[in-house]
PDB file of N, CA and C in Angstrom:
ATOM      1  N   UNK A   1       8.206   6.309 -17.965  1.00  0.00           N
ATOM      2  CA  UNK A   1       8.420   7.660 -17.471  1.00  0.00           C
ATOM      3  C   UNK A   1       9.062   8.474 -18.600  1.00  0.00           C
ATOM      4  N   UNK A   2       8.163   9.776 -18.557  1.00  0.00           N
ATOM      5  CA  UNK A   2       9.033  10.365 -20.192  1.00  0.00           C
ATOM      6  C   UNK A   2      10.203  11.110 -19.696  1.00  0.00           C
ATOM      7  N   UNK A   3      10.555  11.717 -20.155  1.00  0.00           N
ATOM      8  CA  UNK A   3      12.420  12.947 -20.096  1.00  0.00           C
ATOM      9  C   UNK A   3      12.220  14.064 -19.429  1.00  0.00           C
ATOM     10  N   UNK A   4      10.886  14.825 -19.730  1.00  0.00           N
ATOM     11  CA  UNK A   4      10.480  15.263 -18.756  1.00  0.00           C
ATOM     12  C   UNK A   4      10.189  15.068 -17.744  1.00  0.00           C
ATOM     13  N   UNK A   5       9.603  14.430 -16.999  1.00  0.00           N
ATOM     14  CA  UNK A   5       9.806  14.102 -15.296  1.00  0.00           C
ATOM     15  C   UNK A   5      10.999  13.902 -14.642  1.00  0.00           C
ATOM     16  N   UNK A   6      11.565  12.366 -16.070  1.00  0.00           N
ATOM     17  CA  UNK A   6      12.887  12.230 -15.228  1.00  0.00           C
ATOM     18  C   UNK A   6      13.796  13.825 -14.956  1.00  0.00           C
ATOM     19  N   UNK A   7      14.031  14.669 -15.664  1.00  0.00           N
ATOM     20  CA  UNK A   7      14.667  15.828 -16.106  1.00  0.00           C
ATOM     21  C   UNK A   7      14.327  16.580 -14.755  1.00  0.00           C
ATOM     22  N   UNK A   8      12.962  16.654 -14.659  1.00  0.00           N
ATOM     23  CA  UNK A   8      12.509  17.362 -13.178  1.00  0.00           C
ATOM     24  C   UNK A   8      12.746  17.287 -12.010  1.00  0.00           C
ATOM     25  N   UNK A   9      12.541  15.520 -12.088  1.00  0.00           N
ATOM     26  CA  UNK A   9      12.075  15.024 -10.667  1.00  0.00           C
ATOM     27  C   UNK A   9      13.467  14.013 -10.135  1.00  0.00           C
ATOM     28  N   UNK A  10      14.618  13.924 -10.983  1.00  0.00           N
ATOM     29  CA  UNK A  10      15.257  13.130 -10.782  1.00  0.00           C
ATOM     30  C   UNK A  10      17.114  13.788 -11.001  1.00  0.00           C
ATOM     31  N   UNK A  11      17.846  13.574  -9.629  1.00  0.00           N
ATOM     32  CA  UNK A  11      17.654  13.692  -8.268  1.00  0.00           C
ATOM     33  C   UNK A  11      16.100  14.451  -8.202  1.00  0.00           C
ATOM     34  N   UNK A  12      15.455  14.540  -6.647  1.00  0.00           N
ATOM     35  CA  UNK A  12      14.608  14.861  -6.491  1.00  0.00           C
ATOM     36  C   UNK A  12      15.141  15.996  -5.251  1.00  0.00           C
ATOM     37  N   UNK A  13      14.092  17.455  -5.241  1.00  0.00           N
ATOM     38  CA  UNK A  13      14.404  18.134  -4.453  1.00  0.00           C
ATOM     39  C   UNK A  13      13.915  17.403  -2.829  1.00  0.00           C
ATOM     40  N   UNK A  14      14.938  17.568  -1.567  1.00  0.00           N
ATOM     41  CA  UNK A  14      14.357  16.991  -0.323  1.00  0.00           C
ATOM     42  C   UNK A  14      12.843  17.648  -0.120  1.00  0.00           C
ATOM     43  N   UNK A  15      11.838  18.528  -0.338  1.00  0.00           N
ATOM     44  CA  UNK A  15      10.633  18.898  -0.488  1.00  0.00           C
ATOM     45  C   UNK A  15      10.107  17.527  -0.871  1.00  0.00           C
ATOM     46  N   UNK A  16      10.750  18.049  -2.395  1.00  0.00           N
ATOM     47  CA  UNK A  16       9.493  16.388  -3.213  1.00  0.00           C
ATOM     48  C   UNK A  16       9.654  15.501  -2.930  1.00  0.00           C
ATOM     49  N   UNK A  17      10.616  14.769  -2.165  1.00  0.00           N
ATOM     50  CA  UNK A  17      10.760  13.637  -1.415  1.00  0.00           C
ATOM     51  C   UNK A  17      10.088  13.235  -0.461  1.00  0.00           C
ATOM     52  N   UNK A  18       9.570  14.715   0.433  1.00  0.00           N
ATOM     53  CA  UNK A  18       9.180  14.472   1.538  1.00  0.00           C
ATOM     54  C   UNK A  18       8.028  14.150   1.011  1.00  0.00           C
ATOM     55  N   UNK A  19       7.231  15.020  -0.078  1.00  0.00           N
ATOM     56  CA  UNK A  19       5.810  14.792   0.070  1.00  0.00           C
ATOM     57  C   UNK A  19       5.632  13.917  -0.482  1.00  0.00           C
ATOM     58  N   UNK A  20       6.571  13.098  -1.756  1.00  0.00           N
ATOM     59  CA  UNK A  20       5.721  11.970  -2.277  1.00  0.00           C
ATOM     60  C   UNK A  20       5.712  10.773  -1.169  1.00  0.00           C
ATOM     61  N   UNK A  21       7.130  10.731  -0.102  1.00  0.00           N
ATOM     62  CA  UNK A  21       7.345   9.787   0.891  1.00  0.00           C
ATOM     63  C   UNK A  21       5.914  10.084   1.930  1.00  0.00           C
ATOM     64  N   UNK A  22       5.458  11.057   2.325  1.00  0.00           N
ATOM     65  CA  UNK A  22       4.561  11.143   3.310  1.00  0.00           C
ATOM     66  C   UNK A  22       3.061  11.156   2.154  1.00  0.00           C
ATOM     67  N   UNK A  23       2.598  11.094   0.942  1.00  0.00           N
ATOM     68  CA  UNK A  23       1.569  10.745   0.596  1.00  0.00           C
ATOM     69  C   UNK A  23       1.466   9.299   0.028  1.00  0.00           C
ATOM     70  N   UNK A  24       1.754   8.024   1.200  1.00  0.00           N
ATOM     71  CA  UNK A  24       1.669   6.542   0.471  1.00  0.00           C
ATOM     72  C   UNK A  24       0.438   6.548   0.689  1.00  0.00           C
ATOM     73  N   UNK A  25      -0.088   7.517   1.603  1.00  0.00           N
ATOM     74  CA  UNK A  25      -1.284   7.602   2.433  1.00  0.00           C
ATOM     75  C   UNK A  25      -2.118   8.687   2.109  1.00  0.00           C
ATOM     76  N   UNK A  26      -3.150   9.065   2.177  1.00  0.00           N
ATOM     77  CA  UNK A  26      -3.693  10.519   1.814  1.00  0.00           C
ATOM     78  C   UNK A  26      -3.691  11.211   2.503  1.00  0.00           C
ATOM     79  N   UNK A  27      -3.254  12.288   2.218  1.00  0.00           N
ATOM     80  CA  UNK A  27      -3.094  13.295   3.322  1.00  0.00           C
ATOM     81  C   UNK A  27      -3.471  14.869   2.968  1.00  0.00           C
ATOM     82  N   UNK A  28      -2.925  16.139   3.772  1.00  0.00           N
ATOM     83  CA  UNK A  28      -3.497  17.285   3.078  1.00  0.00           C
ATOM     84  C   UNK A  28      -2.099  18.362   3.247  1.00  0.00           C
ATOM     85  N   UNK A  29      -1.768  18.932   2.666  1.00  0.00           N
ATOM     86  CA  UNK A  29      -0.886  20.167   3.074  1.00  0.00           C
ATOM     87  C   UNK A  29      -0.257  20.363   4.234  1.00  0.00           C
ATOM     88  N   UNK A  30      -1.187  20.735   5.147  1.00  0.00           N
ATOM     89  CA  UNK A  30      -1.122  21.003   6.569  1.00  0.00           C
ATOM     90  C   UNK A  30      -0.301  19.765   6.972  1.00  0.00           C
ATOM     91  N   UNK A  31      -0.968  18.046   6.958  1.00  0.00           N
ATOM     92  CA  UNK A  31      -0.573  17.117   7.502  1.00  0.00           C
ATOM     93  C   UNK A  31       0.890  16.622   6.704  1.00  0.00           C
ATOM     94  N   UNK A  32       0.994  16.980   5.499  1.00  0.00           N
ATOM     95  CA  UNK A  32       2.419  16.940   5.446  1.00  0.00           C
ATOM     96  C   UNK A  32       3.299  17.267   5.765  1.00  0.00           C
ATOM     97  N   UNK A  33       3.132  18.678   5.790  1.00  0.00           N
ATOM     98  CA  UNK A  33       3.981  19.706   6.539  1.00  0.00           C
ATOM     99  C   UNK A  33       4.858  19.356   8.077  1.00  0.00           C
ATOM    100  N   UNK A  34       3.325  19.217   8.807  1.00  0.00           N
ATOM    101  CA  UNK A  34       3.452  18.398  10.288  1.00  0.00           C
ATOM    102  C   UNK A  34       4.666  16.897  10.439  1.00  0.00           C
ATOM    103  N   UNK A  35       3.882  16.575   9.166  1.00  0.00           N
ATOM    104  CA  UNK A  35       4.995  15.032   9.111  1.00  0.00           C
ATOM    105  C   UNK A  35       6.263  15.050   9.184  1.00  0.00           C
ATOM    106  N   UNK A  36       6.640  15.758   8.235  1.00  0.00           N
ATOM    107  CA  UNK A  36       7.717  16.200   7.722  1.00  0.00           C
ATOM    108  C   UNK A  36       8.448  17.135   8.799  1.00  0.00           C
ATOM    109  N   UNK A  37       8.159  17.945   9.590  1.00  0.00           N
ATOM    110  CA  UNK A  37       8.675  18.008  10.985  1.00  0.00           C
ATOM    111  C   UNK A  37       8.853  17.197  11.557  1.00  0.00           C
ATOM    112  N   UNK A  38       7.832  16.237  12.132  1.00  0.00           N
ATOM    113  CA  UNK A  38       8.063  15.347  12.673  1.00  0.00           C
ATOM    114  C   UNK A  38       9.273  14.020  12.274  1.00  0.00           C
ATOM    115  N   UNK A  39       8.961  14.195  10.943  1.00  0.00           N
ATOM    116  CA  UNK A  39      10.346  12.651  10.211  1.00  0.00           C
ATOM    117  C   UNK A  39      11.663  13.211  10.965  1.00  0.00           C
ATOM    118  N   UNK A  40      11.477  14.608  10.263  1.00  0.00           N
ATOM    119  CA  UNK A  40      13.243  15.562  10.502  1.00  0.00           C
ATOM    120  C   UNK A  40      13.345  16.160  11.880  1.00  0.00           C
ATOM    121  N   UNK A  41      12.653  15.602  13.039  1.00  0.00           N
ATOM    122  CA  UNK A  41      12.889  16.240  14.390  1.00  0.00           C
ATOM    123  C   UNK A  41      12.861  17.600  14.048  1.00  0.00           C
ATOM    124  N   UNK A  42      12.251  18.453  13.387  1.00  0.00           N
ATOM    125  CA  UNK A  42      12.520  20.000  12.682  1.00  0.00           C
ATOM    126  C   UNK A  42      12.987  20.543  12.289  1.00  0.00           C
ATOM    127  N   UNK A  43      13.927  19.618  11.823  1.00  0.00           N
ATOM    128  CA  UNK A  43      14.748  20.382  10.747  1.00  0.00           C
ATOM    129  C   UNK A  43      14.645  20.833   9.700  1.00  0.00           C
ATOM    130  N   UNK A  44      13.486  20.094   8.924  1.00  0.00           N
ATOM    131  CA  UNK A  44      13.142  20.561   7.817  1.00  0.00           C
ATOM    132  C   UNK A  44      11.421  20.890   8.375  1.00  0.00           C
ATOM    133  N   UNK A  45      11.084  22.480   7.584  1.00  0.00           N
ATOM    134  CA  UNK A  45       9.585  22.891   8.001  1.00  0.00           C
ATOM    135  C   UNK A  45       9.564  23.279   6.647  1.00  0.00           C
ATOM    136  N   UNK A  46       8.476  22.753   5.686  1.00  0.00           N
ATOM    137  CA  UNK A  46       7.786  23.583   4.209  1.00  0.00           C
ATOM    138  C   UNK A  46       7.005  24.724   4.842  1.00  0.00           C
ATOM    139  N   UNK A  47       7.377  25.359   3.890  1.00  0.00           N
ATOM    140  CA  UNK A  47       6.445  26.702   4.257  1.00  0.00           C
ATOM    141  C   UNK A  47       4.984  26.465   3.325  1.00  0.00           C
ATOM    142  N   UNK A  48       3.960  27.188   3.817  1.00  0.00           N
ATOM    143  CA  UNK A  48       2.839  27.167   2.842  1.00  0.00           C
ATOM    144  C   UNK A  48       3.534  27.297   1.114  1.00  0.00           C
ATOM    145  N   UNK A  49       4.210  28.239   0.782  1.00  0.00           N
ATOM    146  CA  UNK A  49       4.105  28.221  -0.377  1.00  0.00           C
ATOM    147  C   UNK A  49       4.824  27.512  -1.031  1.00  0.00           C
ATOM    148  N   UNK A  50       5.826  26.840  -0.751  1.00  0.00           N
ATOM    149  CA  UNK A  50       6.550  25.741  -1.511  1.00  0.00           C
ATOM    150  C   UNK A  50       5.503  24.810  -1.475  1.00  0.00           C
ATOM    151  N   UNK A  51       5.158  24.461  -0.197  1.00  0.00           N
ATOM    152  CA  UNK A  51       4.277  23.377  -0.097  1.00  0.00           C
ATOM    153  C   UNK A  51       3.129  23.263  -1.202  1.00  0.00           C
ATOM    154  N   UNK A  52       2.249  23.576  -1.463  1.00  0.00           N
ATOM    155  CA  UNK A  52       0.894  24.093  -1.822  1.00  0.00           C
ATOM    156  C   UNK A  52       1.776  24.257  -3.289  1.00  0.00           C
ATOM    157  N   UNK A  53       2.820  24.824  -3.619  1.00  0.00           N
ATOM    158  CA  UNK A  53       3.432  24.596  -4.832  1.00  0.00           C
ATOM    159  C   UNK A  53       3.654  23.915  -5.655  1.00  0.00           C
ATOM    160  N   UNK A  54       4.412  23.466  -4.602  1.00  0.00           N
ATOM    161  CA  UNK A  54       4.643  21.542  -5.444  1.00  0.00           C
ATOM    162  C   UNK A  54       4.079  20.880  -5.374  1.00  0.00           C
ATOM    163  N   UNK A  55       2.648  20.697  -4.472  1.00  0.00           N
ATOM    164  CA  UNK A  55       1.223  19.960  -4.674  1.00  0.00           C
ATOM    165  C   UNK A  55       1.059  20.398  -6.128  1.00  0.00           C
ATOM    166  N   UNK A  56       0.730  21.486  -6.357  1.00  0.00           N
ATOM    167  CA  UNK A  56       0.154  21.851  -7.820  1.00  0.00           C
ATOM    168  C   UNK A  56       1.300  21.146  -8.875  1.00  0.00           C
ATOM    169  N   UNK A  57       2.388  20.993  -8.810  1.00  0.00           N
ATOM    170  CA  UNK A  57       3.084  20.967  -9.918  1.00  0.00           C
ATOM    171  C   UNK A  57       3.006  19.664  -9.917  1.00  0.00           C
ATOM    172  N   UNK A  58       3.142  18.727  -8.887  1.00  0.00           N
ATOM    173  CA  UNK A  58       3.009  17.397  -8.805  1.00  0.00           C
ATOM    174  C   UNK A  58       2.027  16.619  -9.662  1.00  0.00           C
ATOM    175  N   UNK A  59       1.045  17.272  -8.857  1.00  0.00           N
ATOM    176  CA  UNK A  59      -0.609  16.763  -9.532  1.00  0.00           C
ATOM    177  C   UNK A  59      -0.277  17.158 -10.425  1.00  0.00           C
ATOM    178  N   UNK A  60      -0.050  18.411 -11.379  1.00  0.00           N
ATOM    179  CA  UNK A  60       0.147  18.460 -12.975  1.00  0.00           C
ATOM    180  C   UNK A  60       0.876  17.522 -13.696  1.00  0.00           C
ATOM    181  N   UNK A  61       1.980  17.388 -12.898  1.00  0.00           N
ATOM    182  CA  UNK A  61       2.752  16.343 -13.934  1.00  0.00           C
ATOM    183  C   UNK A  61       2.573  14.613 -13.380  1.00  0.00           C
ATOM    184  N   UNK A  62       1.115  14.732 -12.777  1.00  0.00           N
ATOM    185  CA  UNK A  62       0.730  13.316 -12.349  1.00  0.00           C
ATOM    186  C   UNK A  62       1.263  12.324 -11.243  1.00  0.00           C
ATOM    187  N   UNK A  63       2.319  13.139 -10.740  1.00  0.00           N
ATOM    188  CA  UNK A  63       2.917  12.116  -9.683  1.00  0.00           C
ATOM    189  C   UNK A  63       1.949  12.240  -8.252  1.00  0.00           C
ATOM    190  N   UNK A  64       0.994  13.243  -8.142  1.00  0.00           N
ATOM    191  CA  UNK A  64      -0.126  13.027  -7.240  1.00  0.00           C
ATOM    192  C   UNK A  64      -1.667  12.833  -7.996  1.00  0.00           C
ATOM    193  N   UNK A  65      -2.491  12.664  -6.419  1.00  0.00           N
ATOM    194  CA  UNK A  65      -3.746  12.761  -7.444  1.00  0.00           C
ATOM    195  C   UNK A  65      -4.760  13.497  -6.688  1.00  0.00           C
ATOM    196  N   UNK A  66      -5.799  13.691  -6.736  1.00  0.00           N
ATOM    197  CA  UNK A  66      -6.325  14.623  -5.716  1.00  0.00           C
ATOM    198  C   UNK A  66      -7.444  13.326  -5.531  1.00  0.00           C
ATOM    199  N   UNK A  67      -7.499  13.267  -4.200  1.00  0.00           N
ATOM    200  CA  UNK A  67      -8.386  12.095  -3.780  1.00  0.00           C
ATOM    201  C   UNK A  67     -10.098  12.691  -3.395  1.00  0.00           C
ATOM    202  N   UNK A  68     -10.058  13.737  -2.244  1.00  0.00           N
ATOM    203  CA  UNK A  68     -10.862  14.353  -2.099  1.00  0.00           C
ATOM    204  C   UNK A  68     -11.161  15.668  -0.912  1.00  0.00           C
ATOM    205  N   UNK A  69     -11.624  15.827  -0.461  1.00  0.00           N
ATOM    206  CA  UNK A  69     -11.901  17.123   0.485  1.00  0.00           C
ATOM    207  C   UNK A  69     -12.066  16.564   1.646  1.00  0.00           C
ATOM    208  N   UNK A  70     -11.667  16.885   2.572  1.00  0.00           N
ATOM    209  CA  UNK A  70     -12.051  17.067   4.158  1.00  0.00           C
ATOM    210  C   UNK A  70     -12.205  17.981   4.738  1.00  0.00           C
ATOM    211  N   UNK A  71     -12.898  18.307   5.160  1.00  0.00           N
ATOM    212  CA  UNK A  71     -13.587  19.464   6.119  1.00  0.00           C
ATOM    213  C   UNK A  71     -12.311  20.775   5.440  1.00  0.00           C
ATOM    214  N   UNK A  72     -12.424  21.408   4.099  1.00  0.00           N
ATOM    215  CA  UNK A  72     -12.171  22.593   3.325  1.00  0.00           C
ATOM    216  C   UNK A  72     -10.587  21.978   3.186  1.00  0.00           C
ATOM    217  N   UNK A  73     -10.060  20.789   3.163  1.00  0.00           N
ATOM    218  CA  UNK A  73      -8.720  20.476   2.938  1.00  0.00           C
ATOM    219  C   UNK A  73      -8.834  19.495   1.608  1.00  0.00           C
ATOM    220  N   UNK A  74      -8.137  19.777   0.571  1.00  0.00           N
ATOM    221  CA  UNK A  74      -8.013  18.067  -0.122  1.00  0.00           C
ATOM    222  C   UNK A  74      -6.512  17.419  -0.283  1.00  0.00           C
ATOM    223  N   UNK A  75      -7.038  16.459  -0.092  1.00  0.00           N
ATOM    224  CA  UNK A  75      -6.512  15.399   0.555  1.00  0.00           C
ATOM    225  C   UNK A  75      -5.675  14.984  -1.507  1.00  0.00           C
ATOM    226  N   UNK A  76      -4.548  14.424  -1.106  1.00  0.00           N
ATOM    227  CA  UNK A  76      -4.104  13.662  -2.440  1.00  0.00           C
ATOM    228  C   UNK A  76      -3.333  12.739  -1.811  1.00  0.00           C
ATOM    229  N   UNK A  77      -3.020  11.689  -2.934  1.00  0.00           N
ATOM    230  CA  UNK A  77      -2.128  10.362  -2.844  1.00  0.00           C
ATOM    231  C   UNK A  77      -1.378  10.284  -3.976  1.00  0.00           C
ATOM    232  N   UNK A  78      -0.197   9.484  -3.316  1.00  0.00           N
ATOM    233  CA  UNK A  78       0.742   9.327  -4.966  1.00  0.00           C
ATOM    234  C   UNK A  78       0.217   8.173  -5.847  1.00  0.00           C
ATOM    235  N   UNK A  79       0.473   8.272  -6.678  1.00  0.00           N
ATOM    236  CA  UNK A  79       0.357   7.593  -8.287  1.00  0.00           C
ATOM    237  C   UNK A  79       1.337   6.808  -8.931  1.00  0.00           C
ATOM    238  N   UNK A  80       1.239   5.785  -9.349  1.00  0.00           N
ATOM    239  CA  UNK A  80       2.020   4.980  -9.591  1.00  0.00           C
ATOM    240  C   UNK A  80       3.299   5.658 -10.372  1.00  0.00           C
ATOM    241  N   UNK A  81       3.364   6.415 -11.128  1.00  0.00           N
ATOM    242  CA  UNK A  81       4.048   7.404 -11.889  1.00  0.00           C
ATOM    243  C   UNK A  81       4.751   8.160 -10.513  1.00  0.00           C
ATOM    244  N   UNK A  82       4.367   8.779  -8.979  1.00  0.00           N
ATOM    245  CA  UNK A  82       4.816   8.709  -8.078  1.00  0.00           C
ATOM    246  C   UNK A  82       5.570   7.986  -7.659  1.00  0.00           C
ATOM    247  N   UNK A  83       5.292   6.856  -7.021  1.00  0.00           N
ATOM    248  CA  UNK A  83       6.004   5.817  -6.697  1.00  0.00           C
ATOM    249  C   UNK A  83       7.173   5.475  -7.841  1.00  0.00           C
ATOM    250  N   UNK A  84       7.346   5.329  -8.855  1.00  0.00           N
ATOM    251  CA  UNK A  84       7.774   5.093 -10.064  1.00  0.00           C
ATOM    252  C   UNK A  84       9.428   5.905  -9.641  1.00  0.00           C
ATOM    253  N   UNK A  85       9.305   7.643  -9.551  1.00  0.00           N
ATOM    254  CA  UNK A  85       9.734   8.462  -9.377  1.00  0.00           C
ATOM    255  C   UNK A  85      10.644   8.584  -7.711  1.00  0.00           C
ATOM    256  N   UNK A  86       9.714   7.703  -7.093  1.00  0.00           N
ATOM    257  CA  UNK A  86      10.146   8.120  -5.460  1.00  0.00           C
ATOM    258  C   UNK A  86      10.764   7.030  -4.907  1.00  0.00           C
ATOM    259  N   UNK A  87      10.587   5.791  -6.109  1.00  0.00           N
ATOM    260  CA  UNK A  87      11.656   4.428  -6.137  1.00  0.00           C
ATOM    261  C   UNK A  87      12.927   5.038  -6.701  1.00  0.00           C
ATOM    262  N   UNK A  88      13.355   5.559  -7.384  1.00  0.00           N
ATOM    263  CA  UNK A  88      14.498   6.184  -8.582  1.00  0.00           C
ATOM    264  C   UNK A  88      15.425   6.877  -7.345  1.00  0.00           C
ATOM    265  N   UNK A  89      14.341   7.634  -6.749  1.00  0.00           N
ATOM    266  CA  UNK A  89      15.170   8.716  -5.690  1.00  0.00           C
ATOM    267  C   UNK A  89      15.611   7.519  -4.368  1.00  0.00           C
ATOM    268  N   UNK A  90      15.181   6.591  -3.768  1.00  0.00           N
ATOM    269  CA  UNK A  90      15.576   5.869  -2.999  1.00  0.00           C
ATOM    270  C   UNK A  90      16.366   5.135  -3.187  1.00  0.00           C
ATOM    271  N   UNK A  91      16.665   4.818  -4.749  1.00  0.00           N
ATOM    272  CA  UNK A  91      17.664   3.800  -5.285  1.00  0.00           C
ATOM    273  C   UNK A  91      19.325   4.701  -5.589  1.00  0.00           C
ATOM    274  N   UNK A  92      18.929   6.270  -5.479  1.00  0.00           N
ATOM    275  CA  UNK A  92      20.106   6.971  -5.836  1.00  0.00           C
ATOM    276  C   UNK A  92      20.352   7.414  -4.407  1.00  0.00           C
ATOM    277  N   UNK A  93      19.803   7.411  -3.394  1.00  0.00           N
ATOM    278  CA  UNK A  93      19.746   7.489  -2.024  1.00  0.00           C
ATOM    279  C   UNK A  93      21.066   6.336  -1.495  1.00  0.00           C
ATOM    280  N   UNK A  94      20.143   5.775  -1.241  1.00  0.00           N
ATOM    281  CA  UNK A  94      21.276   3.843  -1.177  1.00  0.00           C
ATOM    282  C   UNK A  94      22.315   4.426  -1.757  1.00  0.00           C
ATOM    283  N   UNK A  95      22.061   4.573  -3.132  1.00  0.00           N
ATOM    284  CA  UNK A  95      23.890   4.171  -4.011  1.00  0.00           C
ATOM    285  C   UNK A  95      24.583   5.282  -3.389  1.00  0.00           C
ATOM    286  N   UNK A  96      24.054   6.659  -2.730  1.00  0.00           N
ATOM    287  CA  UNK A  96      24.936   7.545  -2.358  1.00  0.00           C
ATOM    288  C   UNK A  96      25.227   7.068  -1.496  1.00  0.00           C
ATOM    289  N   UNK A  97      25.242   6.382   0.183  1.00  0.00           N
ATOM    290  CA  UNK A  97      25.374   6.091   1.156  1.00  0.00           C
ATOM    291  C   UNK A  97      26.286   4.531   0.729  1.00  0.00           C
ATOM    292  N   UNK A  98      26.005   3.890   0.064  1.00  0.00           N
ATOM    293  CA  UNK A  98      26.759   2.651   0.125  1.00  0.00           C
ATOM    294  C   UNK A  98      27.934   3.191  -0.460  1.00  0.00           C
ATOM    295  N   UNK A  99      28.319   4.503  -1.158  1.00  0.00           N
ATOM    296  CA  UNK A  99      29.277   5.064  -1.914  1.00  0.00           C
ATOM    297  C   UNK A  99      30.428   5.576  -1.118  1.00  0.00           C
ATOM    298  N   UNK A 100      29.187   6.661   0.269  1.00  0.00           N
ATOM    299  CA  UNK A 100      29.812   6.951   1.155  1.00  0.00           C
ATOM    300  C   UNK A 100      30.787   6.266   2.222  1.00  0.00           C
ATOM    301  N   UNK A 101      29.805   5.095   2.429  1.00  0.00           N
ATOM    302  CA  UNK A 101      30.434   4.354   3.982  1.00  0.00           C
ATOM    303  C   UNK A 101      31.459   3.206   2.574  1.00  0.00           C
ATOM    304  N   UNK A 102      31.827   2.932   1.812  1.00  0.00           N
ATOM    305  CA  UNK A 102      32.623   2.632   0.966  1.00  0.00           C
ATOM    306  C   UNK A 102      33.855   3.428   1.211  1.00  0.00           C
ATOM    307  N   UNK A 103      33.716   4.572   0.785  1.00  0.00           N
ATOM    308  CA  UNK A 103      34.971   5.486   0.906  1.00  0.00           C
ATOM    309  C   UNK A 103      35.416   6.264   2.215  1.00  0.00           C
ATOM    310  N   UNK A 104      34.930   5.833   3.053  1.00  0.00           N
ATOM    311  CA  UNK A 104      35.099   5.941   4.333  1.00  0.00           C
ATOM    312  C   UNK A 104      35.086   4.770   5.176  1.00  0.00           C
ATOM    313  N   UNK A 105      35.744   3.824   4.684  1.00  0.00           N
ATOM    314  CA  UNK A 105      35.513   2.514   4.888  1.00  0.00           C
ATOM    315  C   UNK A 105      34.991   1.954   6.397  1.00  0.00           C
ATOM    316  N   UNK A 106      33.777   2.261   6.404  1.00  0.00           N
ATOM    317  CA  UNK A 106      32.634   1.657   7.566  1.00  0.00           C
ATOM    318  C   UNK A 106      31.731   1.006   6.781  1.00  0.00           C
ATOM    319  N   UNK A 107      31.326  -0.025   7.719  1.00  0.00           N
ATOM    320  CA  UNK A 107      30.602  -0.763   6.971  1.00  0.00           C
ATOM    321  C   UNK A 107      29.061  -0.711   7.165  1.00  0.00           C
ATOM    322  N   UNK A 108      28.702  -1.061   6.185  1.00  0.00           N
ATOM    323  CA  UNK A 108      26.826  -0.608   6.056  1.00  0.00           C
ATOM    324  C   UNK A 108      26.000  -1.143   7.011  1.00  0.00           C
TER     325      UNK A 108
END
């Protein structure tokens, strides 16, 4: 992974989390969006243009890929360079929470 990504993508914004976490699978804009309501009971809703944003920036800097079209939607999946990126953020995830219930001494 070069300095650039890490630099970008690492912490990762909760957006790019969501979408690289909800594309292990292929999916499209719309169905992320949906997901991603659904993960966060609604708390979190992307709007079209973040969304559709950070698709583009993603796929540019390779952490998606564009798989193909469905009925006027395309569909992408993450990329090992994804995954790569969305392991980093789950591993600084953990260390925040084992940090937390540490200093609040409850146990994990």
């Amino acid at each position: 992974m070069d300095a650039h990504i890490r630099k970008v993508y690492v912490p990762m914004t909760e957006t790019g989390f969501y979408i690289l976490l909800c594309l292990q699978e292929p999916n499209h804009g719309y169905g992320i969006v949906q997901r991603v309501e659904e993960l966060t009971g609604g708390e979190i809703r992307l709007t079209p243009g973040t969304m559709y944003g950070s698709l583009s920036k993603m796929e540019k800097d390779g952490l998606i890929h564009f798989v193909r079209a469905e009925e006027k939607r395309k569909l992408y999946c993450i990329t090992d360079l994804g995954k790569e990126v969305l392991g980093l953020e789950l591993k600084r995830i953990q260390r925040l929470y084992q940090t937390a219930m540490e200093v609040s001494g409850r146990e994990q």
